[in-house]
PDB file of N, CA and C in Angstrom:
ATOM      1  N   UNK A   1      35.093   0.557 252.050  1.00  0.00           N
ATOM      2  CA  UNK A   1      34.385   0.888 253.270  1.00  0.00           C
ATOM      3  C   UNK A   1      35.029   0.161 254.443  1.00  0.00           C
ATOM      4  N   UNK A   2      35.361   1.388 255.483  1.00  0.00           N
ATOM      5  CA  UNK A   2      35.725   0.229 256.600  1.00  0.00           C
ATOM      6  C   UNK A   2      34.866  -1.010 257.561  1.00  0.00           C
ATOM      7  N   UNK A   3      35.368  -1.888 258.104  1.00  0.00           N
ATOM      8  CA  UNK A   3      34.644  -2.848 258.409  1.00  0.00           C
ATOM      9  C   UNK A   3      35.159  -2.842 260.189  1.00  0.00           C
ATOM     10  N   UNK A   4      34.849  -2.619 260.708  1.00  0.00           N
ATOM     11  CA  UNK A   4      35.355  -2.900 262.438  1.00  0.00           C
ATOM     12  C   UNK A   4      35.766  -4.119 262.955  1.00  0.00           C
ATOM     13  N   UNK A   5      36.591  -4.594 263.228  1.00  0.00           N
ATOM     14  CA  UNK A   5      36.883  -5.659 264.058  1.00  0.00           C
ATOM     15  C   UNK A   5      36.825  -5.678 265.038  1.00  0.00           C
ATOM     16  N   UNK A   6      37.199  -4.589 265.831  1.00  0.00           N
ATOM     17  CA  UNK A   6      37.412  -4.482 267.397  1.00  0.00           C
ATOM     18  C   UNK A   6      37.427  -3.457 267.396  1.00  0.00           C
ATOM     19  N   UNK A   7      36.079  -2.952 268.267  1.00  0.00           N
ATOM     20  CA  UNK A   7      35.448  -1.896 268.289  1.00  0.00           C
ATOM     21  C   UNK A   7      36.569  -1.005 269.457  1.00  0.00           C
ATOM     22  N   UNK A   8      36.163   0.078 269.506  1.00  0.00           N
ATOM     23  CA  UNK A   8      37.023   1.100 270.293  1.00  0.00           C
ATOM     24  C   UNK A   8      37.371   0.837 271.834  1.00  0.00           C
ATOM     25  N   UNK A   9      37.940   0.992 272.180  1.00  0.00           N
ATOM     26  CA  UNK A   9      38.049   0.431 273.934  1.00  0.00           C
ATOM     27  C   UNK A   9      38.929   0.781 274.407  1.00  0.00           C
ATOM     28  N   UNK A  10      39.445   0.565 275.763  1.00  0.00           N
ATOM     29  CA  UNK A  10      40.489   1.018 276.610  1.00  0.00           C
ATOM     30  C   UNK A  10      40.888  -0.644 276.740  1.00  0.00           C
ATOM     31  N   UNK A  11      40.340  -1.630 277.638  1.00  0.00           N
ATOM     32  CA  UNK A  11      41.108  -3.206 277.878  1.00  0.00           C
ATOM     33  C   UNK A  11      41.538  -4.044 276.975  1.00  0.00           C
ATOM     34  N   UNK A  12      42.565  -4.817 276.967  1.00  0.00           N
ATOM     35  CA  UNK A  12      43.187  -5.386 276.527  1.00  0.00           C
ATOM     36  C   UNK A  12      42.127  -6.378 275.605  1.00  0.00           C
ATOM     37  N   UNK A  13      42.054  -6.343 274.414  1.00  0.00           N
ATOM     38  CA  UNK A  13      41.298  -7.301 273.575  1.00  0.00           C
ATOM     39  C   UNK A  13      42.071  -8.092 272.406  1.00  0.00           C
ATOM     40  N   UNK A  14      41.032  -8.629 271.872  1.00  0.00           N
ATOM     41  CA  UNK A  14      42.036  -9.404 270.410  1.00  0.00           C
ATOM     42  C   UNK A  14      40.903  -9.619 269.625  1.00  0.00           C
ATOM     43  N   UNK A  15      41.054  -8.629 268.151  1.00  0.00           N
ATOM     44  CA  UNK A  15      40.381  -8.070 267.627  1.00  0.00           C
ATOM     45  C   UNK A  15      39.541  -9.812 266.902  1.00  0.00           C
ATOM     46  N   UNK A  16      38.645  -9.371 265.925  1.00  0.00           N
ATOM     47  CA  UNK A  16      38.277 -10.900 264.773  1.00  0.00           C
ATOM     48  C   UNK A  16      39.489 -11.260 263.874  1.00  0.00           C
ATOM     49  N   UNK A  17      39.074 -12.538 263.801  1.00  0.00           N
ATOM     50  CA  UNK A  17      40.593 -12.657 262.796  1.00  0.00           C
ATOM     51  C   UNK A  17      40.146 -12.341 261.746  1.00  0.00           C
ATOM     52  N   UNK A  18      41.243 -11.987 260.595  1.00  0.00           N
ATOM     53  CA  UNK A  18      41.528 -11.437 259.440  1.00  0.00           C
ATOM     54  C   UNK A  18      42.020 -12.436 258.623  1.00  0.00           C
ATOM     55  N   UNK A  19      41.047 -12.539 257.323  1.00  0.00           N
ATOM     56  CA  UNK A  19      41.312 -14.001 256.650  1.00  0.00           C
ATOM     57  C   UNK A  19      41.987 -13.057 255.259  1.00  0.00           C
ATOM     58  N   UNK A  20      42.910 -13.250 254.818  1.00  0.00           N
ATOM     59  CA  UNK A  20      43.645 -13.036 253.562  1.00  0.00           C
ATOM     60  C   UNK A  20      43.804 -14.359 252.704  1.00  0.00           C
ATOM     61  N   UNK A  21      43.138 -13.763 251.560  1.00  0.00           N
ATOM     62  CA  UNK A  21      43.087 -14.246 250.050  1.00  0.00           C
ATOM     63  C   UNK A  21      44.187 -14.277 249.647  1.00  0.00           C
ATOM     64  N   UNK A  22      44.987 -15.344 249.116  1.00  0.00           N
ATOM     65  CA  UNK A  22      46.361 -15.129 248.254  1.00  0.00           C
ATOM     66  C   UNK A  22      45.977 -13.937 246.766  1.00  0.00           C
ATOM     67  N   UNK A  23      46.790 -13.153 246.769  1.00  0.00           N
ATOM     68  CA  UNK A  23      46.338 -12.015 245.865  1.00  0.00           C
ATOM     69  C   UNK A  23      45.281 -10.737 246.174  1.00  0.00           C
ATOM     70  N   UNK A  24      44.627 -10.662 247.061  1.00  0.00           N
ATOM     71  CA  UNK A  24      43.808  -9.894 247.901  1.00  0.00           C
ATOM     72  C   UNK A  24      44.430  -9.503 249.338  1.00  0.00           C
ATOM     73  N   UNK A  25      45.155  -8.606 249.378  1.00  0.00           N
ATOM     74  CA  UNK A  25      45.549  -7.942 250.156  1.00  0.00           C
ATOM     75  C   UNK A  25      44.496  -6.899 251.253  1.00  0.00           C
ATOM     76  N   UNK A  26      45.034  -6.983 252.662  1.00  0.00           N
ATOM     77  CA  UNK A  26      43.782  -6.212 253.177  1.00  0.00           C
ATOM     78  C   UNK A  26      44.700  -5.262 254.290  1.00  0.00           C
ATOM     79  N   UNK A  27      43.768  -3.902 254.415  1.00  0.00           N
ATOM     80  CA  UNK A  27      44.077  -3.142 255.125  1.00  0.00           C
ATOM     81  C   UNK A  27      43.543  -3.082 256.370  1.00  0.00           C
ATOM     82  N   UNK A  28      44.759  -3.114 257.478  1.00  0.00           N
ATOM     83  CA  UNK A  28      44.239  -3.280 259.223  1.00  0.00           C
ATOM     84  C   UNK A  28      44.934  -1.501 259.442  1.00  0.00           C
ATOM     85  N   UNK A  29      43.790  -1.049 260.205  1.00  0.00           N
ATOM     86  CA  UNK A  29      44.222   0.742 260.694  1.00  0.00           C
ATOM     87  C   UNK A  29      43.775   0.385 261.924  1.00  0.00           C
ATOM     88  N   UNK A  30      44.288   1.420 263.199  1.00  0.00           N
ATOM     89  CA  UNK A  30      44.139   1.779 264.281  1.00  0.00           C
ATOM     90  C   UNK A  30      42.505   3.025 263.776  1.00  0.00           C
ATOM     91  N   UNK A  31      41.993   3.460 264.742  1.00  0.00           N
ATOM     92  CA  UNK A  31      41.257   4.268 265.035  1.00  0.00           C
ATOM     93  C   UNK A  31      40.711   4.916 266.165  1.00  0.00           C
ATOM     94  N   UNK A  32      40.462   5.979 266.239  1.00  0.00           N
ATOM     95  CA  UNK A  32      40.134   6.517 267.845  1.00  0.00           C
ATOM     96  C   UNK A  32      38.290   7.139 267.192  1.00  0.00           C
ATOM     97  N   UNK A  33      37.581   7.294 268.958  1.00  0.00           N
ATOM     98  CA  UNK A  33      36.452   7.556 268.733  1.00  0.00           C
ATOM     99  C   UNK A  33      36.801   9.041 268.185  1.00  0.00           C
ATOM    100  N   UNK A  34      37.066  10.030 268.928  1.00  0.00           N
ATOM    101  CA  UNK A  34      37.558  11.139 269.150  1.00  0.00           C
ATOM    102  C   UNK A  34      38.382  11.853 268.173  1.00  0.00           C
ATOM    103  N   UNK A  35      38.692  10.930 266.587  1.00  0.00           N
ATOM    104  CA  UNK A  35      39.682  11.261 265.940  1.00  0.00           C
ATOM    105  C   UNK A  35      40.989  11.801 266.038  1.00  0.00           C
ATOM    106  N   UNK A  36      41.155  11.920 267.272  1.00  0.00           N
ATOM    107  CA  UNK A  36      42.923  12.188 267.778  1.00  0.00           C
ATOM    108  C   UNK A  36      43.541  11.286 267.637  1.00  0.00           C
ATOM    109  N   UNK A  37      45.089  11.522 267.539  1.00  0.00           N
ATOM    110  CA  UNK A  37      45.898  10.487 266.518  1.00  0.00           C
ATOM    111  C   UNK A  37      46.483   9.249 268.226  1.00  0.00           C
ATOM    112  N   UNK A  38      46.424   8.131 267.768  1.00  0.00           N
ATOM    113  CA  UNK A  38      46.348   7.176 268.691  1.00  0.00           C
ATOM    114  C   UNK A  38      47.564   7.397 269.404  1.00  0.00           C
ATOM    115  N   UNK A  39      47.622   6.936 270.777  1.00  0.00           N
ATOM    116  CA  UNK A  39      48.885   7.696 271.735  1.00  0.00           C
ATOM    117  C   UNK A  39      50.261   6.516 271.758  1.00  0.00           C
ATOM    118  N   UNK A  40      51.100   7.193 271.950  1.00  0.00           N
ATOM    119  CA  UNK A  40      52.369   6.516 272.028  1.00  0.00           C
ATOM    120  C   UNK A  40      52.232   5.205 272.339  1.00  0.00           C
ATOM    121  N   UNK A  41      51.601   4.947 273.462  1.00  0.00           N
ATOM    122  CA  UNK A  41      52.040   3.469 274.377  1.00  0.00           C
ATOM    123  C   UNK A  41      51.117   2.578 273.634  1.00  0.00           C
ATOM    124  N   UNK A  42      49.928   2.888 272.406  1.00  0.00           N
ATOM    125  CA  UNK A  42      49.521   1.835 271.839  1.00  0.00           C
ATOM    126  C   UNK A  42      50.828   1.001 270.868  1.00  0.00           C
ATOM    127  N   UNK A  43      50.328  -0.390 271.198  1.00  0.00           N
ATOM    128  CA  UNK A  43      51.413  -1.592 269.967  1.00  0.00           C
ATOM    129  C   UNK A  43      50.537  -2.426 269.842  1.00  0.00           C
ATOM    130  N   UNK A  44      49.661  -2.605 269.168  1.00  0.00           N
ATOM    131  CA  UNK A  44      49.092  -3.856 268.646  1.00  0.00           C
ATOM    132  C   UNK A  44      49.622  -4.858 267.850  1.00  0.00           C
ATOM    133  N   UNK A  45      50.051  -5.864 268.618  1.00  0.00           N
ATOM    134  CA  UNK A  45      50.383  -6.983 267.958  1.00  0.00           C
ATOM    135  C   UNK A  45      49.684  -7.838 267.187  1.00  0.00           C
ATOM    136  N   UNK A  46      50.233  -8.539 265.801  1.00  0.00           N
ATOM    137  CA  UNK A  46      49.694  -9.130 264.959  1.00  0.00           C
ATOM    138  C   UNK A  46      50.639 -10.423 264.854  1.00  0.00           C
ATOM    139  N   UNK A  47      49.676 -11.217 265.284  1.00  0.00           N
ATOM    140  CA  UNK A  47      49.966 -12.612 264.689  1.00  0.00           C
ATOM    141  C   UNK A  47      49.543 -13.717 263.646  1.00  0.00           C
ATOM    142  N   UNK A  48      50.248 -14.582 263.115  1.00  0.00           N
ATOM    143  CA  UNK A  48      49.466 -15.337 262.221  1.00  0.00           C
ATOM    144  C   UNK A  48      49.104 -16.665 263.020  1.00  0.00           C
ATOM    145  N   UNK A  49      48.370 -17.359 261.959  1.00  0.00           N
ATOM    146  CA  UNK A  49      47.847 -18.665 262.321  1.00  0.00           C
ATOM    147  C   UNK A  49      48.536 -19.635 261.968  1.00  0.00           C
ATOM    148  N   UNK A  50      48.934 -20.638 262.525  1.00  0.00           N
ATOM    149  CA  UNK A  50      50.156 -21.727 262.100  1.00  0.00           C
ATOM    150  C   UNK A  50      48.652 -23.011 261.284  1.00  0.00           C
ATOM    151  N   UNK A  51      48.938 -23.746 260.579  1.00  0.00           N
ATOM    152  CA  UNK A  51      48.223 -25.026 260.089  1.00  0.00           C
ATOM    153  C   UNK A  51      48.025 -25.974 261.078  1.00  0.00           C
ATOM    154  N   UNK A  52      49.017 -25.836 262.444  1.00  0.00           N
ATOM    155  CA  UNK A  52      48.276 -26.387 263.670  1.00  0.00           C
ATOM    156  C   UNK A  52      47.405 -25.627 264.348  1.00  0.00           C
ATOM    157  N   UNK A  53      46.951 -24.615 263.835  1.00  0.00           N
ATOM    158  CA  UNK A  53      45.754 -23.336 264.517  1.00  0.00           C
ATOM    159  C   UNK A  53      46.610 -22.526 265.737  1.00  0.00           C
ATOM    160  N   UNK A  54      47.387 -23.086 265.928  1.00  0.00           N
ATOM    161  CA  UNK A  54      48.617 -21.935 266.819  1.00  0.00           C
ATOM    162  C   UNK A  54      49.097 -20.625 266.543  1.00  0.00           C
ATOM    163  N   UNK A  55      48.578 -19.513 267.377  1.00  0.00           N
ATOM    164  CA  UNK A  55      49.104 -18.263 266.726  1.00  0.00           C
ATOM    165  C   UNK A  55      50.402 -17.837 266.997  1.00  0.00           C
ATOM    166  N   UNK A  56      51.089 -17.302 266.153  1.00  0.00           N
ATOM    167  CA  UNK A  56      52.419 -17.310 265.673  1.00  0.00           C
ATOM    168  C   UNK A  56      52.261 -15.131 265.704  1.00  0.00           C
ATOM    169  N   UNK A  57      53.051 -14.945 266.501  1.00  0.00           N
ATOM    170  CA  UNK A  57      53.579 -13.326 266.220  1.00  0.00           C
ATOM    171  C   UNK A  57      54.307 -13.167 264.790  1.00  0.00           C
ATOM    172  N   UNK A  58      54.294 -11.984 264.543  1.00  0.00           N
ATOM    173  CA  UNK A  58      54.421 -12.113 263.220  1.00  0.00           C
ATOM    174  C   UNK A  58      55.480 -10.784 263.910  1.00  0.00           C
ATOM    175  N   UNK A  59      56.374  -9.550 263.268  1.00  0.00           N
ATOM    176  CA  UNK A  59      57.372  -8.572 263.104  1.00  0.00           C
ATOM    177  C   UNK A  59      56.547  -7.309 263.182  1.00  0.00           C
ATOM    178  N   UNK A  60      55.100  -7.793 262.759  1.00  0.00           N
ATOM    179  CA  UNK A  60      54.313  -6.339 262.379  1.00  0.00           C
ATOM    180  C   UNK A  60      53.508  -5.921 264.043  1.00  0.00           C
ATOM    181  N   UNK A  61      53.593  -4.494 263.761  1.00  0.00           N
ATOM    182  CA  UNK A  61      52.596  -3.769 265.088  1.00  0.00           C
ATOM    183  C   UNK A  61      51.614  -2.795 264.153  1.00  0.00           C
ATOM    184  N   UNK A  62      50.571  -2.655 265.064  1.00  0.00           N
ATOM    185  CA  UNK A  62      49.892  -1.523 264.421  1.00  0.00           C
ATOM    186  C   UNK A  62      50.234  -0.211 265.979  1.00  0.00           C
ATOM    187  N   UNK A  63      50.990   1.257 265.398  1.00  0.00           N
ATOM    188  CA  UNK A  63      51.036   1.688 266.309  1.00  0.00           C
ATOM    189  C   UNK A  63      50.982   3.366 266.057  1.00  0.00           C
ATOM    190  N   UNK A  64      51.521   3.932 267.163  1.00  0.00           N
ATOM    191  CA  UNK A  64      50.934   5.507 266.466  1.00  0.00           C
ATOM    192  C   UNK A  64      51.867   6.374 264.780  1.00  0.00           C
ATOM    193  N   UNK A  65      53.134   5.333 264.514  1.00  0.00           N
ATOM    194  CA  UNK A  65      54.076   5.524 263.595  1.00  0.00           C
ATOM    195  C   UNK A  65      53.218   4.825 262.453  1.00  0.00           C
ATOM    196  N   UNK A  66      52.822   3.796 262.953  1.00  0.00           N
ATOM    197  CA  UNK A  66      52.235   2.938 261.791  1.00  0.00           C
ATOM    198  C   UNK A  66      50.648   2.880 262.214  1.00  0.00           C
ATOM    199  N   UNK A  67      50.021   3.528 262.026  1.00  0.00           N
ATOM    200  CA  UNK A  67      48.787   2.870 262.485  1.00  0.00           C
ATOM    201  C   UNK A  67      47.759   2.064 261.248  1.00  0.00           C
ATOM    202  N   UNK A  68      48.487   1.757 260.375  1.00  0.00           N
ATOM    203  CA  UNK A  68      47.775   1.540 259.068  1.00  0.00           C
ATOM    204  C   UNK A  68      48.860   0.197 258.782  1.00  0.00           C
ATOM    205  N   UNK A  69      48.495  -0.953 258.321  1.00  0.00           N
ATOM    206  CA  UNK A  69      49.164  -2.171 257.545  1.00  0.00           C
ATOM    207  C   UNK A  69      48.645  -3.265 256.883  1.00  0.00           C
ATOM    208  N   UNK A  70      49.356  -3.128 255.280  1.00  0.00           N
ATOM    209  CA  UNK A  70      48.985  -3.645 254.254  1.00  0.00           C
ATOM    210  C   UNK A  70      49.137  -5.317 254.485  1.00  0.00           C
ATOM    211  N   UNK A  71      48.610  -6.287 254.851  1.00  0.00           N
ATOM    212  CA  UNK A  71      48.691  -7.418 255.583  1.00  0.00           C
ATOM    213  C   UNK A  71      48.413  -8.278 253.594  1.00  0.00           C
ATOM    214  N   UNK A  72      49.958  -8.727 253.256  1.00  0.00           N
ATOM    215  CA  UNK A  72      49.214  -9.276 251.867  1.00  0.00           C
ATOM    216  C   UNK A  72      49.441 -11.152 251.621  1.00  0.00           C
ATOM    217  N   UNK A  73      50.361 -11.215 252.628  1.00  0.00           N
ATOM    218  CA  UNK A  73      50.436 -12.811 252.551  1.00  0.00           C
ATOM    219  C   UNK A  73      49.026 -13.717 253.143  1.00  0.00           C
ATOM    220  N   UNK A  74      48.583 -14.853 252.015  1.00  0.00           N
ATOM    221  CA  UNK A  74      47.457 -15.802 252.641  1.00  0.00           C
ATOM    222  C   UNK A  74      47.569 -16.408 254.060  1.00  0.00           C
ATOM    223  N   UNK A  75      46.510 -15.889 254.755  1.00  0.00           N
ATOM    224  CA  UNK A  75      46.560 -16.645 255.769  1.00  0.00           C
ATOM    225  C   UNK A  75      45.262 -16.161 256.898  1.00  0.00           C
ATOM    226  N   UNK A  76      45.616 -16.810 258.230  1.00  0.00           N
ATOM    227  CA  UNK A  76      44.605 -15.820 259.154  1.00  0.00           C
ATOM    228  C   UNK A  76      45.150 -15.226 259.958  1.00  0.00           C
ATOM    229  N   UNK A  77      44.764 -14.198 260.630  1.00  0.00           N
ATOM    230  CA  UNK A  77      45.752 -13.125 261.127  1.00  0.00           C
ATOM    231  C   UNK A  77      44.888 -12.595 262.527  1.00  0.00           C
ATOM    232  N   UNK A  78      45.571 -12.318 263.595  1.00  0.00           N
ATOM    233  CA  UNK A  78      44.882 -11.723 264.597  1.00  0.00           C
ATOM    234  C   UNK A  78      45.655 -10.246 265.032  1.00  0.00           C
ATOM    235  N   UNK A  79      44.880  -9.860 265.595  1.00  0.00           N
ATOM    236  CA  UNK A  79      45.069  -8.532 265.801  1.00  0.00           C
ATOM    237  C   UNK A  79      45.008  -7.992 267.699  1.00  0.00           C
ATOM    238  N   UNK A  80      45.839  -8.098 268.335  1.00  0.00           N
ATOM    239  CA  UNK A  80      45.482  -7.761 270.059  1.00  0.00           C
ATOM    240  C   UNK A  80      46.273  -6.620 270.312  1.00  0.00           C
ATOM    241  N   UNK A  81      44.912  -5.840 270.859  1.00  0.00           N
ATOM    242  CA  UNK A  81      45.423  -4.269 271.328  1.00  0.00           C
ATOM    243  C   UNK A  81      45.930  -4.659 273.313  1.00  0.00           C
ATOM    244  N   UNK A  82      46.274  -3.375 273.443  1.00  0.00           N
ATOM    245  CA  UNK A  82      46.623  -3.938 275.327  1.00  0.00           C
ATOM    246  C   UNK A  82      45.860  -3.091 275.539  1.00  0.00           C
ATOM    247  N   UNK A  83      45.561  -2.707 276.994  1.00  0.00           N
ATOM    248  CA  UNK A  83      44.954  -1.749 277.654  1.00  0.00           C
ATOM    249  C   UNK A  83      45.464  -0.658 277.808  1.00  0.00           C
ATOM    250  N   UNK A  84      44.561   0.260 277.578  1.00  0.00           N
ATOM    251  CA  UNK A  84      45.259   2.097 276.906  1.00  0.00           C
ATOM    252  C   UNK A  84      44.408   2.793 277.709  1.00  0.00           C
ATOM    253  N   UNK A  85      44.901   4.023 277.763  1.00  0.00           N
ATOM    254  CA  UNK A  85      44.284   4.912 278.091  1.00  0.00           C
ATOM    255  C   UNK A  85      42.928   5.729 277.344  1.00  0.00           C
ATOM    256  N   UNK A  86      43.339   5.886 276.250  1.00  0.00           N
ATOM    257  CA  UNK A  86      42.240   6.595 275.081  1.00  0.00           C
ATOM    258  C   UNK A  86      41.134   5.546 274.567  1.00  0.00           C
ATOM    259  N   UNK A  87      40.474   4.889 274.232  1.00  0.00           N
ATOM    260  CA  UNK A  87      39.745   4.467 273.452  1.00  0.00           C
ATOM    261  C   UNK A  87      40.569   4.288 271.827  1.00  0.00           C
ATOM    262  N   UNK A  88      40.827   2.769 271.628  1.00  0.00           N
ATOM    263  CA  UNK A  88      41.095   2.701 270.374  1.00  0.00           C
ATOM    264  C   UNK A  88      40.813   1.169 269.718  1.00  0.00           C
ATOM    265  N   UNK A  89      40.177   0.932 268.316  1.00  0.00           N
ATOM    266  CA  UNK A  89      39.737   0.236 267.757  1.00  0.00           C
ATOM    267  C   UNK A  89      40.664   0.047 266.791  1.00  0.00           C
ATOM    268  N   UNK A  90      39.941  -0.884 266.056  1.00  0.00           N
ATOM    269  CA  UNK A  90      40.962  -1.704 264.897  1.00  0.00           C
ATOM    270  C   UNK A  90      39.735  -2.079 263.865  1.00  0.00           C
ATOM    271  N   UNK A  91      40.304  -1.546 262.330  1.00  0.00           N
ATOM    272  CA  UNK A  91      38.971  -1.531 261.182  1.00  0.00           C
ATOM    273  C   UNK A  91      39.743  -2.437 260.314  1.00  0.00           C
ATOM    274  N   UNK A  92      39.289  -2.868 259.249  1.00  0.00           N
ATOM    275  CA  UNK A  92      39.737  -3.490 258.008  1.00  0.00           C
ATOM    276  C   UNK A  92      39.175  -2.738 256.820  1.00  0.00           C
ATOM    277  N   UNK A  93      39.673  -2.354 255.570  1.00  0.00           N
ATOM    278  CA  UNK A  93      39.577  -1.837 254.920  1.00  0.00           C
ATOM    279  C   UNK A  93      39.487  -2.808 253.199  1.00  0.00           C
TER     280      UNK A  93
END
């Protein structure tokens, strides 16, 4: 069942963090209210959490190519959309 982090929106937000279990892998998707497929200029960046609580960018985006990512290394993870035009959220699975 999906779980919402950051509900649908147009302004720039940064979703709840995402706590990964070593061995428990979790799924972060894009979503629109409207079910139309999320527009080009979304990139949600994902960063991790450093052991000094410093967030660290990580290589991964959630975007309209990828709007789905299997996030499987332990750790905590954030999720920040920018400001869009459409309405778009971020679920965990």
């Amino acid at each position: 069942m999906a779980n919402e982090i950051l509900a649908a929106g147009t302004t720039a937000e940064v979703a709840a963090d995402v706590v990964v279990i070593a061995g428990s892998p979790v799924n972060v998707a894009l979503f629109r209210d409207d079910e139309n497929r999320v527009e080009h200029k979304c990139q949600c960046s994902i960063f991790k959490q450093d052991p000094n609580g410093d967030w660290n960018p990580t290589s991964w985006t959630l975007n309209r190519d990828s709007p789905v990512r299997i996030i499987a290394g332990a750790g905590t993870y954030q999720i920040r959309r920018p400001a869009l035009s459409y309405a778009t959220g971020i679920s965990t699975d």
